[in-house]
Protein backbone atom coordinates (compact mmCIF):
# COMPACT_ATOMS: atom_id res chain seq x y z
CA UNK A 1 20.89 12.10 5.97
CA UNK A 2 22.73 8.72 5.00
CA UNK A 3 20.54 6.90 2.69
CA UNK A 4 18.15 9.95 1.76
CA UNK A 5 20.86 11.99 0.53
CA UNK A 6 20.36 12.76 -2.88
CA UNK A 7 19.38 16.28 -4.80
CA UNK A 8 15.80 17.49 -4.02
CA UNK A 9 15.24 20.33 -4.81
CA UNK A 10 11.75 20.58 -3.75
CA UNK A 11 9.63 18.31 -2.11
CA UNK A 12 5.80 18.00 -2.30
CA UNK A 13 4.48 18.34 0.82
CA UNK A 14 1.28 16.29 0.80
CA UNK A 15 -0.15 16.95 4.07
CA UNK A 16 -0.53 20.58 2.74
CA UNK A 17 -3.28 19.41 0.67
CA UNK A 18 -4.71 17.34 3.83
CA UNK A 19 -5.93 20.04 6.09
CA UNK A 20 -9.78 18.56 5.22
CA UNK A 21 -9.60 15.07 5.16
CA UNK A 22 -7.80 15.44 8.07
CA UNK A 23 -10.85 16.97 9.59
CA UNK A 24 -12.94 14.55 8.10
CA UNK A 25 -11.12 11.66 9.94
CA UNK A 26 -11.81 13.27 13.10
CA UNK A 27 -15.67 13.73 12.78
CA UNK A 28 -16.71 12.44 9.25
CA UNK A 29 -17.77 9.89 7.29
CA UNK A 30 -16.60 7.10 5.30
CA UNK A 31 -17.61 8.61 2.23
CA UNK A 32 -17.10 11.90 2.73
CA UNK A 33 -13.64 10.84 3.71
CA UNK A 34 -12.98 8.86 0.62
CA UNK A 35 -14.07 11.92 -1.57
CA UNK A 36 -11.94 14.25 -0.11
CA UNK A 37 -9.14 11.70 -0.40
CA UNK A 38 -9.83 11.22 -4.16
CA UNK A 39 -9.28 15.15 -4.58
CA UNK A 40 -6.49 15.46 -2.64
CA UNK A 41 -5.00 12.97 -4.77
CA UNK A 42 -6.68 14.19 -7.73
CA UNK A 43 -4.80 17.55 -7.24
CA UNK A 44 -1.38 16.05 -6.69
CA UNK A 45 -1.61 13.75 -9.20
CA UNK A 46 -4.36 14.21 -11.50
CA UNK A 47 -5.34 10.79 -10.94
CA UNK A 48 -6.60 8.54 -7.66
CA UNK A 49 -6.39 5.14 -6.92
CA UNK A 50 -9.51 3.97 -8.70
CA UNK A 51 -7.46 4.98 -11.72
CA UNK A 52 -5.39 2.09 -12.22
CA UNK A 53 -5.95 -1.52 -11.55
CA UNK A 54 -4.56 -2.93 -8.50
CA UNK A 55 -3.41 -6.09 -10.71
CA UNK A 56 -1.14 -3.60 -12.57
CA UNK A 57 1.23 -3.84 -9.23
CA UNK A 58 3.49 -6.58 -9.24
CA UNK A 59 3.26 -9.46 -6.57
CA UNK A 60 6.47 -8.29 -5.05
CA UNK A 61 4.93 -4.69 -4.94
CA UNK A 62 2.04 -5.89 -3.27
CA UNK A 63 3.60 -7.98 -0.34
CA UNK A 64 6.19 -5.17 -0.11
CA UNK A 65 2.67 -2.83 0.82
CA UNK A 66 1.35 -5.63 2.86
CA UNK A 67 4.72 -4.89 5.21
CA UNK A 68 4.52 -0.91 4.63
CA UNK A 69 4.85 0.45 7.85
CA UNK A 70 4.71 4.54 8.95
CA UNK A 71 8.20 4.90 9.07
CA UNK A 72 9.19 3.09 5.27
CA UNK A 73 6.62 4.53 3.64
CA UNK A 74 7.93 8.22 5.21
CA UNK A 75 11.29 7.25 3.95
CA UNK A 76 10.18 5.46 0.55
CA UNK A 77 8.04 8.46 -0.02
CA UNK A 78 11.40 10.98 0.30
CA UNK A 79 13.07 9.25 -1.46
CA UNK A 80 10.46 9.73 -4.59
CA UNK A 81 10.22 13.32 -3.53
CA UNK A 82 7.54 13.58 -1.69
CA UNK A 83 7.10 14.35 2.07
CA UNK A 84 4.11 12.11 3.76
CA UNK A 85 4.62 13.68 7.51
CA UNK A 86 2.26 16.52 9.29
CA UNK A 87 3.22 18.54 12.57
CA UNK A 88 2.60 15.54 14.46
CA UNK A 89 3.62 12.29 12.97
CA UNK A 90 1.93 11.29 9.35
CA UNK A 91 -1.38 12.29 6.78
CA UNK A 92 -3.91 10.08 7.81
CA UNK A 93 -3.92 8.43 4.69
CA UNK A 94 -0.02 7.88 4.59
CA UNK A 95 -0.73 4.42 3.07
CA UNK A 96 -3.03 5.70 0.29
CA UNK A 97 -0.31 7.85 -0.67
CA UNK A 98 2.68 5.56 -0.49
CA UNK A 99 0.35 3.41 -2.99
CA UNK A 100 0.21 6.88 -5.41
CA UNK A 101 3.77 7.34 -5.24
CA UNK A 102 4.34 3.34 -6.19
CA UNK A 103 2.35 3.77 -8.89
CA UNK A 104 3.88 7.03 -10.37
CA UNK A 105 6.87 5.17 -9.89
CA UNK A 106 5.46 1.84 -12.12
CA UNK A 107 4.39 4.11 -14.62
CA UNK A 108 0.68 3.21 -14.24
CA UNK A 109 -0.29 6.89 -13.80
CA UNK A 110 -1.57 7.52 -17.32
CA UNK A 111 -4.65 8.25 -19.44
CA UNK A 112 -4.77 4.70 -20.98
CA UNK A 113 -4.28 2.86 -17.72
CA UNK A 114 -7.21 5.04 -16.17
CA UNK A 115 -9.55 3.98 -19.35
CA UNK A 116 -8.26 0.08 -18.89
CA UNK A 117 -9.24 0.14 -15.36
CA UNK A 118 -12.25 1.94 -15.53
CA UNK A 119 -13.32 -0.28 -18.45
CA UNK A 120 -12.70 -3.35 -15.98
CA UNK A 121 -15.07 -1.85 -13.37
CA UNK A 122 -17.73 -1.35 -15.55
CA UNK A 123 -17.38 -4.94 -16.60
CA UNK A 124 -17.30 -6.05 -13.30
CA UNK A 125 -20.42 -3.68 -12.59
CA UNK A 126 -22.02 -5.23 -16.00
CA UNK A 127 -21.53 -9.14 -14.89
CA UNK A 128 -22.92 -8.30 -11.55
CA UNK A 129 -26.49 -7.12 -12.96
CA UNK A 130 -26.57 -3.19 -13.38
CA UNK A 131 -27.79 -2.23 -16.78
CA UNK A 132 -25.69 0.88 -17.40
CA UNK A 133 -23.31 2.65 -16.17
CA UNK A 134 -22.94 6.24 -16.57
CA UNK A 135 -19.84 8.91 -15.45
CA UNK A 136 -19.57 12.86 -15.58
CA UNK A 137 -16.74 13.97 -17.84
């Protein structure tokens, strides 16, 4: 165990949550795959990744998952607790997720980060000519 040692007790196994995007990769649709990522995430976390701005992640953090491959983000993702591997290698979306984690980690996974960048992307939306924009609670 060498590095990884350390007391888990449990670890969340995210590719438990995977079984349909999973499917989705194999004979869906961009969308459709993006959804089901969203709740996946959304019922791990209670948040995705549209629900913090990506300029909230440090330089270093971002250059560090420019370099991510498979293999560190299995390990960085143990480390943190969770467990990013399926049956036969890694969730599809093992880079998604090592982004989640990094967040958690940063702190970044909260209600007033989620309004911040939300409020962003409705300015951005705004600037760019739509007239309103509207969300279901």
């Amino acid at each position: 165990m060498g590095a990884l040692k350390q007391n888990v007790v449990c670890l969340k196994h995210i590719s438990l949550y995977c079984e349909e995007l999973e499917r989705l990769h194999l004979w869906g649709v961009d969308e459709d795959i993006d959804r089901e990522f969203n709740r996946v995430c959304q019922t791990i976390w209670g948040y995705t990744l549209d629900d913090f701005d990506d300029d909230d992640i440090s330089e270093r953090d971002h250059k560090w998952l420019d370099k991510l491959t498979a293999k560190k983000a299995y390990v960085f993702a143990l480390k943190h607790g969770y467990d990013i591997g399926d049956y036969e290698d890694m969730v599809s979306d093992w880079w998604g997720f090592a982004w989640m984690i990094l967040a958690e980690q940063r702190g970044l996974l909260t209600p007033e980060r989620r309004a911040l960048a939300w409020k962003k992307h409705d300015e951005r939306l705004l600037a760019n000519g739509v007239t309103a924009v509207l969300r279901s609670a």
